[in-house]
Each structure stands twice: as structure tokens, then as C-alpha cells.
C-alpha atoms as a PDB file:
ATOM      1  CA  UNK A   1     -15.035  15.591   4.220  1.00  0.00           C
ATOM      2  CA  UNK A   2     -11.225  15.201   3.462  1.00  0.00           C
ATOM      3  CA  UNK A   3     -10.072  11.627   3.569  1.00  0.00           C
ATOM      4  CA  UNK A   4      -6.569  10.021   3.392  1.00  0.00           C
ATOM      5  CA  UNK A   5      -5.655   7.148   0.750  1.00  0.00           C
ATOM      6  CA  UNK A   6      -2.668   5.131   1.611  1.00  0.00           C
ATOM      7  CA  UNK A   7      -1.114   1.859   0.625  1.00  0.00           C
ATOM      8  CA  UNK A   8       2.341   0.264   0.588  1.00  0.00           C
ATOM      9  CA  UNK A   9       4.080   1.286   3.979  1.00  0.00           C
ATOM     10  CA  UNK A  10       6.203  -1.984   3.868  1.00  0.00           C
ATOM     11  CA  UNK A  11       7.329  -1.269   7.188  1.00  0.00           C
ATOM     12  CA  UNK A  12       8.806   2.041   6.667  1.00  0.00           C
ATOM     13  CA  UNK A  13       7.505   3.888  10.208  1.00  0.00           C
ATOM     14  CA  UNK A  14       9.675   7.162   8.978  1.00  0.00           C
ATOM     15  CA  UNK A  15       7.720   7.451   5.814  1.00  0.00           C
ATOM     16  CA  UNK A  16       4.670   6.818   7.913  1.00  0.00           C
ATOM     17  CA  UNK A  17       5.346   9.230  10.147  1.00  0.00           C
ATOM     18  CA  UNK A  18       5.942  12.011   7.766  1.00  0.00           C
ATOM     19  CA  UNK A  19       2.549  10.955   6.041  1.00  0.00           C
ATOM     20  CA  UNK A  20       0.624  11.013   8.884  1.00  0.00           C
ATOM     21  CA  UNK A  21       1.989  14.269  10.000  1.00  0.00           C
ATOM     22  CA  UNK A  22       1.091  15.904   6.496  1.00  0.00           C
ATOM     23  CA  UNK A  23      -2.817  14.302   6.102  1.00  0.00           C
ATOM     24  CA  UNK A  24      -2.767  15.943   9.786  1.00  0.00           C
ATOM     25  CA  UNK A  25      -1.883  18.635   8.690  1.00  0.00           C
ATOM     26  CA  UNK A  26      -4.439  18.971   5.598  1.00  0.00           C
ATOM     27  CA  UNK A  27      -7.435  18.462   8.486  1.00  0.00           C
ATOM     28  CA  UNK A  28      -8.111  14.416   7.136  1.00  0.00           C
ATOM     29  CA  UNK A  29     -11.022  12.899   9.446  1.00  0.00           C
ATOM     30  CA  UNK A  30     -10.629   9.478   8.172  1.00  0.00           C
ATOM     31  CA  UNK A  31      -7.834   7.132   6.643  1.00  0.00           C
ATOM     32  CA  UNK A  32      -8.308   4.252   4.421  1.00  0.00           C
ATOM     33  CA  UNK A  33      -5.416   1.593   4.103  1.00  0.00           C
ATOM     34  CA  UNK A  34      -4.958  -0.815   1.138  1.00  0.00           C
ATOM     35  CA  UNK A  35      -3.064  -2.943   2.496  1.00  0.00           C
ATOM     36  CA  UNK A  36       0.909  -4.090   2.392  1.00  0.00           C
ATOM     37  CA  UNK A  37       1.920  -2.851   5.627  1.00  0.00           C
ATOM     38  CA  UNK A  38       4.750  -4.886   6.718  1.00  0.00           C
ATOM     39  CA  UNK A  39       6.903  -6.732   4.328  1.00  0.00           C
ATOM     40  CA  UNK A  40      10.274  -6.080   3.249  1.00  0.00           C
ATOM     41  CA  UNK A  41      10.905  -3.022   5.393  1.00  0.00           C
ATOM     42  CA  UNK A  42      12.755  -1.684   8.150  1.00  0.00           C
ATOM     43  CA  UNK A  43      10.164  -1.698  10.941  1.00  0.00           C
ATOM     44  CA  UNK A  44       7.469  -3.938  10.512  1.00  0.00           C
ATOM     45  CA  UNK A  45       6.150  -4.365  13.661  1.00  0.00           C
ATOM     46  CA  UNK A  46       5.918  -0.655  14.681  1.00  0.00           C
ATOM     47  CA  UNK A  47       3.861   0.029  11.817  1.00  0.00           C
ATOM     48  CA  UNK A  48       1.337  -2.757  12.325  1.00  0.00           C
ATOM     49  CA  UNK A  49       1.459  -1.129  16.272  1.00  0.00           C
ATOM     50  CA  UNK A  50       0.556   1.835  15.264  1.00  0.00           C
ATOM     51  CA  UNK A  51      -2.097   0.956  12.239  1.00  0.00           C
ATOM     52  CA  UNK A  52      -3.963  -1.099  14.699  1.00  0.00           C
ATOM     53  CA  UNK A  53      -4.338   1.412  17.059  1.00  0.00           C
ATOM     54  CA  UNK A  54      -5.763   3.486  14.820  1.00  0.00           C
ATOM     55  CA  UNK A  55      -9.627   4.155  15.321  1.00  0.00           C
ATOM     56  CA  UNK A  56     -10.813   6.138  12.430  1.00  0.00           C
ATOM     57  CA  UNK A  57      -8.656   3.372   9.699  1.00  0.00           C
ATOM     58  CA  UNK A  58     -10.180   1.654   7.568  1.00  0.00           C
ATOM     59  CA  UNK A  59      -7.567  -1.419   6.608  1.00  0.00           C
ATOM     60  CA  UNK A  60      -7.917  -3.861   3.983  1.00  0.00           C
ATOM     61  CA  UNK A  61      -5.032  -6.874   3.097  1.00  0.00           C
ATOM     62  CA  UNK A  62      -2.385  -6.517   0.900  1.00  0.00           C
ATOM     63  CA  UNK A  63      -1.027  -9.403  -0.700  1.00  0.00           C
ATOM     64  CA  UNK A  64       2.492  -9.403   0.852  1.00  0.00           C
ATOM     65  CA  UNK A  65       0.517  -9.051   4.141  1.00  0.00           C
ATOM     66  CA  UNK A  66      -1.386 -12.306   3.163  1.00  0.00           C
ATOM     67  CA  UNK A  67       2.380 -13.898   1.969  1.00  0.00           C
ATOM     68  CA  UNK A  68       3.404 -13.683   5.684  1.00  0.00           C
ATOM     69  CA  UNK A  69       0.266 -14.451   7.792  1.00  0.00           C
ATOM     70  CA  UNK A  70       0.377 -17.470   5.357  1.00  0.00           C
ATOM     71  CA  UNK A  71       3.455 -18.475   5.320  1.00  0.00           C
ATOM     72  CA  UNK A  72       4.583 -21.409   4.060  1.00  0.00           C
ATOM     73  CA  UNK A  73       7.968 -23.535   2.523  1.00  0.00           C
ATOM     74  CA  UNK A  74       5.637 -23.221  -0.540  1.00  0.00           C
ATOM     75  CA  UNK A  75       4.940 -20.009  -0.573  1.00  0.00           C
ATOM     76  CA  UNK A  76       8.893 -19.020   0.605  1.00  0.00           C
ATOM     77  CA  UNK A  77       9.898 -21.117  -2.980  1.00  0.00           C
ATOM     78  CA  UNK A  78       7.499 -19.478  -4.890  1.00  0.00           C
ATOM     79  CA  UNK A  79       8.321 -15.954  -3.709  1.00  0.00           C
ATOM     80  CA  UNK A  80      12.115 -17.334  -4.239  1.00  0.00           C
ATOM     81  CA  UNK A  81      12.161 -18.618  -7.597  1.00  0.00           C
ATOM     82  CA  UNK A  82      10.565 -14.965  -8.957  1.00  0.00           C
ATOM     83  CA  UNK A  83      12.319 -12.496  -6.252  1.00  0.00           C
ATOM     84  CA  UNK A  84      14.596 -14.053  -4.402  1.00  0.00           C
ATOM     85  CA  UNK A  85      15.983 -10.406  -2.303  1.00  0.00           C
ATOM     86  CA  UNK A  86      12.084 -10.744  -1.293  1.00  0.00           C
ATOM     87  CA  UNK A  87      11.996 -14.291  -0.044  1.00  0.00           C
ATOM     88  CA  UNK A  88      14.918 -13.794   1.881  1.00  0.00           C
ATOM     89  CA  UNK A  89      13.055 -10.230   3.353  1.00  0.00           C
ATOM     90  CA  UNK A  90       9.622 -12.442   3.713  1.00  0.00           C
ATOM     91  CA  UNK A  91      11.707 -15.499   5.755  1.00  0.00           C
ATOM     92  CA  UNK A  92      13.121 -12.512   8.072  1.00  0.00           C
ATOM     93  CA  UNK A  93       9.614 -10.952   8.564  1.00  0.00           C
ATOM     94  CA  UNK A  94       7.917 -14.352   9.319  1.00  0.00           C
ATOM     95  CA  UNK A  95      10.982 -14.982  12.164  1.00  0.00           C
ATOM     96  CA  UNK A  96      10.748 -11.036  13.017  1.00  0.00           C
ATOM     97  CA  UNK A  97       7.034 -10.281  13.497  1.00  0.00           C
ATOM     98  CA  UNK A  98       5.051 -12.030  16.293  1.00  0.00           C
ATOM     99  CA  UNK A  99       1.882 -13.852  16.078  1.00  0.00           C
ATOM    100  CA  UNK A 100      -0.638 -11.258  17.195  1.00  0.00           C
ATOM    101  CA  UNK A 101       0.613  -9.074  14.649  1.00  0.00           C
ATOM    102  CA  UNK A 102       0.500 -11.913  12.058  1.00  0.00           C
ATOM    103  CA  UNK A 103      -2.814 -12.969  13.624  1.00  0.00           C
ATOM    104  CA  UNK A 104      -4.126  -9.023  12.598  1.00  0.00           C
ATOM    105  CA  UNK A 105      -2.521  -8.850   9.263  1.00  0.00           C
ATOM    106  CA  UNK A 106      -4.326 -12.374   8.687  1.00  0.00           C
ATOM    107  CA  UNK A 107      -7.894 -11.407   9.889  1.00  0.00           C
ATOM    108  CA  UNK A 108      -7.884  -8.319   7.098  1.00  0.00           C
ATOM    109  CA  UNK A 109     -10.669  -7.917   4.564  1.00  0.00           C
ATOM    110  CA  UNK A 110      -9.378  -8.541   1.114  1.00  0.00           C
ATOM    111  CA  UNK A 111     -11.820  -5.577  -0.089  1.00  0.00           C
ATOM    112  CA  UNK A 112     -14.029  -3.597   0.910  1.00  0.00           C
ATOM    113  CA  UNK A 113     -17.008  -0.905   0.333  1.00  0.00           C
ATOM    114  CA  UNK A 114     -18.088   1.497   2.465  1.00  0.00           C
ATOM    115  CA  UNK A 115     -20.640   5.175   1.855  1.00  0.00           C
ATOM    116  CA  UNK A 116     -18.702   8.535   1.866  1.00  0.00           C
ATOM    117  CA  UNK A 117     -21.289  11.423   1.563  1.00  0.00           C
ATOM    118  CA  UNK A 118     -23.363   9.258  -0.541  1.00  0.00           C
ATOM    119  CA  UNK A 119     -20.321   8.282  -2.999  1.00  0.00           C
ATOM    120  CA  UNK A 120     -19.719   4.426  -2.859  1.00  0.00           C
ATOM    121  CA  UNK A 121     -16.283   3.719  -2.534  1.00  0.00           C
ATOM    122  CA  UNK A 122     -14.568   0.264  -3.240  1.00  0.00           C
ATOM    123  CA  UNK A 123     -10.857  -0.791  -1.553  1.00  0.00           C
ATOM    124  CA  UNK A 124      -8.984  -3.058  -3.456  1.00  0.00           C
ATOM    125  CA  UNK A 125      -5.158  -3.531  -3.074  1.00  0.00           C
ATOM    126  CA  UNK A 126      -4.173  -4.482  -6.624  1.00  0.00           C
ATOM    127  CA  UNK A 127      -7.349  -4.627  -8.609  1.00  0.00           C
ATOM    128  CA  UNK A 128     -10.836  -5.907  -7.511  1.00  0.00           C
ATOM    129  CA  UNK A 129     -10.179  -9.523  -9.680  1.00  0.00           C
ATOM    130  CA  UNK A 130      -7.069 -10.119  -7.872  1.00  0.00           C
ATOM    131  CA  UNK A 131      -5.136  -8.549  -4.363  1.00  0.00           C
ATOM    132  CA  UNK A 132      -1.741  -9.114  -7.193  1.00  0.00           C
ATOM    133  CA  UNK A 133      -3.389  -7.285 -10.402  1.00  0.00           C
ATOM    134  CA  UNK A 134      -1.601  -3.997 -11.884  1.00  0.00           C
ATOM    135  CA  UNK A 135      -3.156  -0.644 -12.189  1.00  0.00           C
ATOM    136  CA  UNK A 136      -0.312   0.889 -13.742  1.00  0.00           C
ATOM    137  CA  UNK A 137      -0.497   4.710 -15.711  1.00  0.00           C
ATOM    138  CA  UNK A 138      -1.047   4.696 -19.570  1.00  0.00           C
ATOM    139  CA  UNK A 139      -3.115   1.144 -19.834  1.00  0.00           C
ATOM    140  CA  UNK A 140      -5.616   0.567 -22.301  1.00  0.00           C
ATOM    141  CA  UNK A 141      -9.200   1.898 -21.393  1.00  0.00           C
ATOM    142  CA  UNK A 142     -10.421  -1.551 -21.945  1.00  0.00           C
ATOM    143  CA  UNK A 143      -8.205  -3.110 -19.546  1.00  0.00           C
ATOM    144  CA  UNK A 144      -9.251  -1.323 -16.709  1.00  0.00           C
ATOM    145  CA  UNK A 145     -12.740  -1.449 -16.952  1.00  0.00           C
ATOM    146  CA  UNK A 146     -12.583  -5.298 -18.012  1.00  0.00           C
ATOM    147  CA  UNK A 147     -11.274  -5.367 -14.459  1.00  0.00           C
ATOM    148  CA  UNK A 148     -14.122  -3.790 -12.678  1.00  0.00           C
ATOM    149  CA  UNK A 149     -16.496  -6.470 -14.425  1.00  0.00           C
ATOM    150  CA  UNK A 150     -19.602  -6.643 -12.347  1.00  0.00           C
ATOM    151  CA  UNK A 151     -17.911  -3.695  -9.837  1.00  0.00           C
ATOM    152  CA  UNK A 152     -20.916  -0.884  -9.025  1.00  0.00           C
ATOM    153  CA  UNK A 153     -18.873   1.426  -7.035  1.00  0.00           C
ATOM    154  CA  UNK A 154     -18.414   5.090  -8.046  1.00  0.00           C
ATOM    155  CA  UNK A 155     -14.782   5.245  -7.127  1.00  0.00           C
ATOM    156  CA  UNK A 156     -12.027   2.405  -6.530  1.00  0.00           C
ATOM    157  CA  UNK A 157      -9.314   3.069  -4.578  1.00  0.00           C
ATOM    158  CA  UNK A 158      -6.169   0.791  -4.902  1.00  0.00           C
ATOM    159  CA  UNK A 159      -2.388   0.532  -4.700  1.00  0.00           C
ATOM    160  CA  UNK A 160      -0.095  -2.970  -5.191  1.00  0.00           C
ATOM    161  CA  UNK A 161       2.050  -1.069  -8.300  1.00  0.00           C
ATOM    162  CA  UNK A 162       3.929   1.718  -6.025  1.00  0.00           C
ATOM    163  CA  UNK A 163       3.393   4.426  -9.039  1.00  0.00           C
ATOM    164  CA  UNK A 164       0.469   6.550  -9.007  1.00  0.00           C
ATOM    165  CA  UNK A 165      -2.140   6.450 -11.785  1.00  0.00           C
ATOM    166  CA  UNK A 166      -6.091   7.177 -11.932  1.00  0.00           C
ATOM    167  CA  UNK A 167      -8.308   6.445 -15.175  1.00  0.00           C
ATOM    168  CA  UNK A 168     -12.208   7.889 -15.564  1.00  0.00           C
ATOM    169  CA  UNK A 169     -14.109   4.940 -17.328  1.00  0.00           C
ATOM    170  CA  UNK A 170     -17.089   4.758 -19.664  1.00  0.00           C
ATOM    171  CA  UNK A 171     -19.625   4.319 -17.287  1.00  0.00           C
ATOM    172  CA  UNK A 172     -18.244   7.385 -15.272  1.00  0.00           C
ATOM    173  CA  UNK A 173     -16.180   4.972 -12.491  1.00  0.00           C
ATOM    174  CA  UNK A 174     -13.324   6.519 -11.475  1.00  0.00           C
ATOM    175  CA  UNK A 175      -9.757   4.469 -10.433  1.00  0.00           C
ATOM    176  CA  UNK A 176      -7.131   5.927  -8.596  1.00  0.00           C
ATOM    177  CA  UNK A 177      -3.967   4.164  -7.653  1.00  0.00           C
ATOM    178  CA  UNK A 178      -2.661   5.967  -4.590  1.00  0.00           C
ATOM    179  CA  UNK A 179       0.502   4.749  -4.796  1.00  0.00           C
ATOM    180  CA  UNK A 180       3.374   3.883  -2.379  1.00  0.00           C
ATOM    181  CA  UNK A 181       3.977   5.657   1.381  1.00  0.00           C
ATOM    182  CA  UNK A 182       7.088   2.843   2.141  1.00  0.00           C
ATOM    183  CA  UNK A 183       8.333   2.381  -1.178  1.00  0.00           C
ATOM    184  CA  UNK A 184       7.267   4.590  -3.723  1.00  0.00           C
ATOM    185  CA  UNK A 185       8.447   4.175  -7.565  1.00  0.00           C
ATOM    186  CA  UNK A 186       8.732   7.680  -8.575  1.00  0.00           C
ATOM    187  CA  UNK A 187      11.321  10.203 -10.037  1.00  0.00           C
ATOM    188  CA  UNK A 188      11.777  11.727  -7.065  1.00  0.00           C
ATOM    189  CA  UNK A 189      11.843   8.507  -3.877  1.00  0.00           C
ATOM    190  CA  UNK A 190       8.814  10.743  -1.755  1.00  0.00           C
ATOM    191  CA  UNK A 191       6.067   8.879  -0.203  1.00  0.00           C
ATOM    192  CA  UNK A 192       2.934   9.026  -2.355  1.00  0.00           C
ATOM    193  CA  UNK A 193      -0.850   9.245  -0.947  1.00  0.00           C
ATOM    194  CA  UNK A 194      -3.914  10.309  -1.787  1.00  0.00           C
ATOM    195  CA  UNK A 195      -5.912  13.086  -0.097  1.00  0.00           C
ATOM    196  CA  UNK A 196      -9.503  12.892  -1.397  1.00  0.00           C
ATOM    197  CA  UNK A 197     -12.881  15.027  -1.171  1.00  0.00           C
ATOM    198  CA  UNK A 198     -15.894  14.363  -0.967  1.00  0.00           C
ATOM    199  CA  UNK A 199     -18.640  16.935  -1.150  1.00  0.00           C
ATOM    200  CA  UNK A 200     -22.275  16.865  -1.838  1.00  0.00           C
ATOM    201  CA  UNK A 201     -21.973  13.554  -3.570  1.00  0.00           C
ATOM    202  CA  UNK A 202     -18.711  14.329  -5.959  1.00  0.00           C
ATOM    203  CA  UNK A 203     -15.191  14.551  -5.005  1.00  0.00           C
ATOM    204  CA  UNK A 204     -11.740  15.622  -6.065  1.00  0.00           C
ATOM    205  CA  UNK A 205      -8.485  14.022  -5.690  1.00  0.00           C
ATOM    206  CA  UNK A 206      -4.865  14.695  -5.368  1.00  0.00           C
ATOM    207  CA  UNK A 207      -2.235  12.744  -5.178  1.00  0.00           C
ATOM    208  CA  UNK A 208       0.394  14.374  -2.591  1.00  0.00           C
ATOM    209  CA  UNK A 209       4.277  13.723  -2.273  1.00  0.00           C
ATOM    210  CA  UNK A 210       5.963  13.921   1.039  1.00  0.00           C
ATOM    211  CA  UNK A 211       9.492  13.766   2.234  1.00  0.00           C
ATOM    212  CA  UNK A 212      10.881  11.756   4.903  1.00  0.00           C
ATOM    213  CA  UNK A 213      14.058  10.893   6.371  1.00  0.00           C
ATOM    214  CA  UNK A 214      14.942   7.825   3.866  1.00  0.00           C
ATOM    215  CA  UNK A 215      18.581   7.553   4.649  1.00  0.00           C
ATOM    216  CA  UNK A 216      17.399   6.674   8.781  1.00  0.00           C
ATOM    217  CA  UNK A 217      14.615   4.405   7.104  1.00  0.00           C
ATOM    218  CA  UNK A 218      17.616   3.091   4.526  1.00  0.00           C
ATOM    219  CA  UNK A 219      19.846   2.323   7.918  1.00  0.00           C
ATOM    220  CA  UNK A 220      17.405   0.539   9.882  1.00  0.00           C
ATOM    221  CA  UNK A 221      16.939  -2.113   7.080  1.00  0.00           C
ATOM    222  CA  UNK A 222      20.037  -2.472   6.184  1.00  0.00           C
ATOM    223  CA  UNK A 223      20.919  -3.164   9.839  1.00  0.00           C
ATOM    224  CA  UNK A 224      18.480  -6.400   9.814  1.00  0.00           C
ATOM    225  CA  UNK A 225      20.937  -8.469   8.214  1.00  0.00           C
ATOM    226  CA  UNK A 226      19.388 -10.980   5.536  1.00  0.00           C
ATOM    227  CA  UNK A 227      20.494 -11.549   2.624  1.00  0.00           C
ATOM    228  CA  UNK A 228      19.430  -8.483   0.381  1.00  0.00           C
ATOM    229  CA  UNK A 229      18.749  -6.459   3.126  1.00  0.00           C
ATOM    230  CA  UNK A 230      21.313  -3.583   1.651  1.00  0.00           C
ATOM    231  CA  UNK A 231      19.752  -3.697  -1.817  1.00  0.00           C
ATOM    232  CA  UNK A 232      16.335  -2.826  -0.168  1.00  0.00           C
ATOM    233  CA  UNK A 233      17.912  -0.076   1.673  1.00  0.00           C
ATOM    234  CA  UNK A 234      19.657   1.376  -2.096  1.00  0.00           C
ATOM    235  CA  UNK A 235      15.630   0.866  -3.300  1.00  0.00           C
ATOM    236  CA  UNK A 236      14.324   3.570  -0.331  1.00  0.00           C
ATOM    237  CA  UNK A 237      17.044   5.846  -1.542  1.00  0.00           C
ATOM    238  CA  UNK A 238      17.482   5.291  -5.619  1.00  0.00           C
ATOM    239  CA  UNK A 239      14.191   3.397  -6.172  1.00  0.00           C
ATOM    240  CA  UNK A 240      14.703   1.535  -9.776  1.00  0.00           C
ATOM    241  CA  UNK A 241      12.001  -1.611  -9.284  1.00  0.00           C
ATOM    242  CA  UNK A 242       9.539  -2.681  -6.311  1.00  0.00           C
ATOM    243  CA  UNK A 243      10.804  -6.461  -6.826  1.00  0.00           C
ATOM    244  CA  UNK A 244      14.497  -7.707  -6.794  1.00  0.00           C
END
């Protein structure tokens, strides 16, 4: 059974698109989302449309999807004082997105485990301590598998970092960060998922890259008008950091 891994659309519906054309494509016959669907990105709202409509999706929370079904003057400062180009996208999003759609982004799991062909599989967005935690390439050993502490699965799943990674621990648990369909952090600015599978209780994975038309996607934000909104649009194109 082929299954798609994706995280970090941030409202990018082209990059979407072009993913969801390729898993298509590769004959997926189920999708699991970590999460992040919505901020700082040109089109929010049609991407939580479409996600939601979605039958065979499994979606979990992100933590920029719990910043704006949260949202807060708190929460706007904190954001602020760290990124302020994303406080400014987050205050936009909030004003942007209506309440049903904040009202589904709020009602997300934070994690969650579910059976494929007998292989128990964990969904975390950033690590399964905290929705915020990096799983970046090249960490210590020890790191990682301090992090799944009291975690039984066979094979976590998770995102948050937009750079791909995957580590094969000690006691045989394997962690793959799918990285970023919206936003990825790469060499080359492709959107990054995960096609993975699962046979007669094992599995493979592979990471796939897949164009899209960024310079539409880079227009549409830009378009939106906040404060910042044309530095998010250079990130689709030139990607340097996932935070300004």
C-alpha cells in the first residue's frame, strides 16, 4: 500500500496542486498531513477547502495552525518579538481566514497513531515532546531517540523544519521528516513529500521533489499586502530561512 507524507503547505494551493497531482500519479491510496496548512501563505483558505474535503486524509495540527485558531495579542507579541515578517503574516491570516476554517484547524489532533499493514505509525508535526521541536539532518543519535522517550511506534512521521531528514534508531524506530510542500528549505525551492510503502509488515521510503509554478504562488502573496508580504514571496522563489 503506497501512502503520501505531507506537511507544511502554508497556504501555497499551487504547490499543493502539483503534489497532489504527482502522489496521483504514483497510485497513493491514502494521505497523511502533519499539520501547518495555512499560515503565512498565499491562499490559506483554499487549502484548508480542499484538505477538509478530503476523505482518505489523515490531518494532524501544526503549530502555526494552533498560533491562529488561538490567537491572541499575546500570542501576536510573542510571534513579533522573534519573527516579526510572521506576526504581521499571522495578524493577516487571523483577519483573512473565517471561523469555520479556524474552527477545523482548531479541532486537529496534535498527534496521532494509526496501523498500516501491521506497521504502527506515529504523526507528530515537530517531534512527539513538542508540535515546535526540530528534526533537522545530521543530529546526534542521542538526540533523536531522547525525543521518542516512552514512543512505541515503528515509524514517526513528522515535518515543522521544512528540510528533509530520516534517522534509524537503536531500537530499530525509524524517523522521517517529510519536509515542506508550501515552503520547502532546499537547494533547489521544489515541494518536498514523502511517498511511503508498506508491505508485509516493512516499508520503504522516498522522499520526492516536485515542481510547481512558484512565481504565480510568489504573486498571489505578495498581492495580500502586509507588511512582509514581498519577503515571503522572495522565500517561495530563493528560499534562505523558514522564519524572518
Amino acid at each position: 500500500m503506497k501512502v503520501a507524507v505531507l506537511s507544511d503547505i502554508h497556504g501555497n494551493f499551487q504547490a499543493l496542486e502539483s503534489v497532489v497531482d504527482d502522489l496521483k500519479l504514483n497510485n497513493c491510496e491514502k494521505v497523511l498531513c502533519l499539520g501547518d496548512l495555512a499560515m503565512a501563505g498565499p491562499q490559506p483558505r483554499m487549502v484548508i477547502d480542499y484538505i477538509r474535503s478530503q476523505n482518505n486524509w489523515e490531518v494532524i495540527q501544526g503549530n502555526t495552525d494552533k498560533l491562529i485558531a488561538d490567537f491572541s495579542p499575546k500570542i501576536f507579541e510573542d510571534v513579533k518579538n522573534a519573527f516579526p515578517v510572521m506576526a504581521n503574516a499571522l495578524a493577516d491570516d487571523v483577519l483573512f481566514i473565517e471561523d469555520d476554517k479556524k474552527e477545523y484547524l482548531r479541532n486537529l489532533p496534535s498527534q496521532k497513531e494509526i496501523v498500516i499493514e501491521g506497521v504502527k505509525v506515529l504523526l507528530v508535526h515537530g517531534s512527539p515532546r513538542r508540535n515546535n521541536e526540530d528534526i533537522l539532518p545530521n543530529m546526534p543519535l542521542k538526540e533523536i531517540e531522547d525525543m521518542l522517550d516512552g514512543v512505541d511506534a515503528d515509524l514517526i512521521f513528522c515535518g515543522h523544519t521544512h528540510v528533509p531528514a530520516g534517522y534509524q534508531t537503536n531500537k530499530k524506530q525509524t524517523v522521517v521528516n517529510v519536509g515542506s510542500v508550501g515552503r520547502p528549505m532546499t537547494t533547489e525551492p521544489k515541494s518536498c513529500y514523502v511517498i511511503a510503502d508498506f508491505q508485509d509488515g516493512g516499508f520503504s521510503i522516498e522522499h520526492r521533489f516536485v515542481d510547481y509554478d512558484r512565481e504565480t504562488a510568489a504573486k498571489i502573496i505578495s498581492a495580500r499586502h502586509f507588511e512582509g508580504a514581498d519577503k515571503l514571496a522572495e522565500m517561495i522563489l530563493n528560499p534562505t530561512s523558514r522564519h524572518i
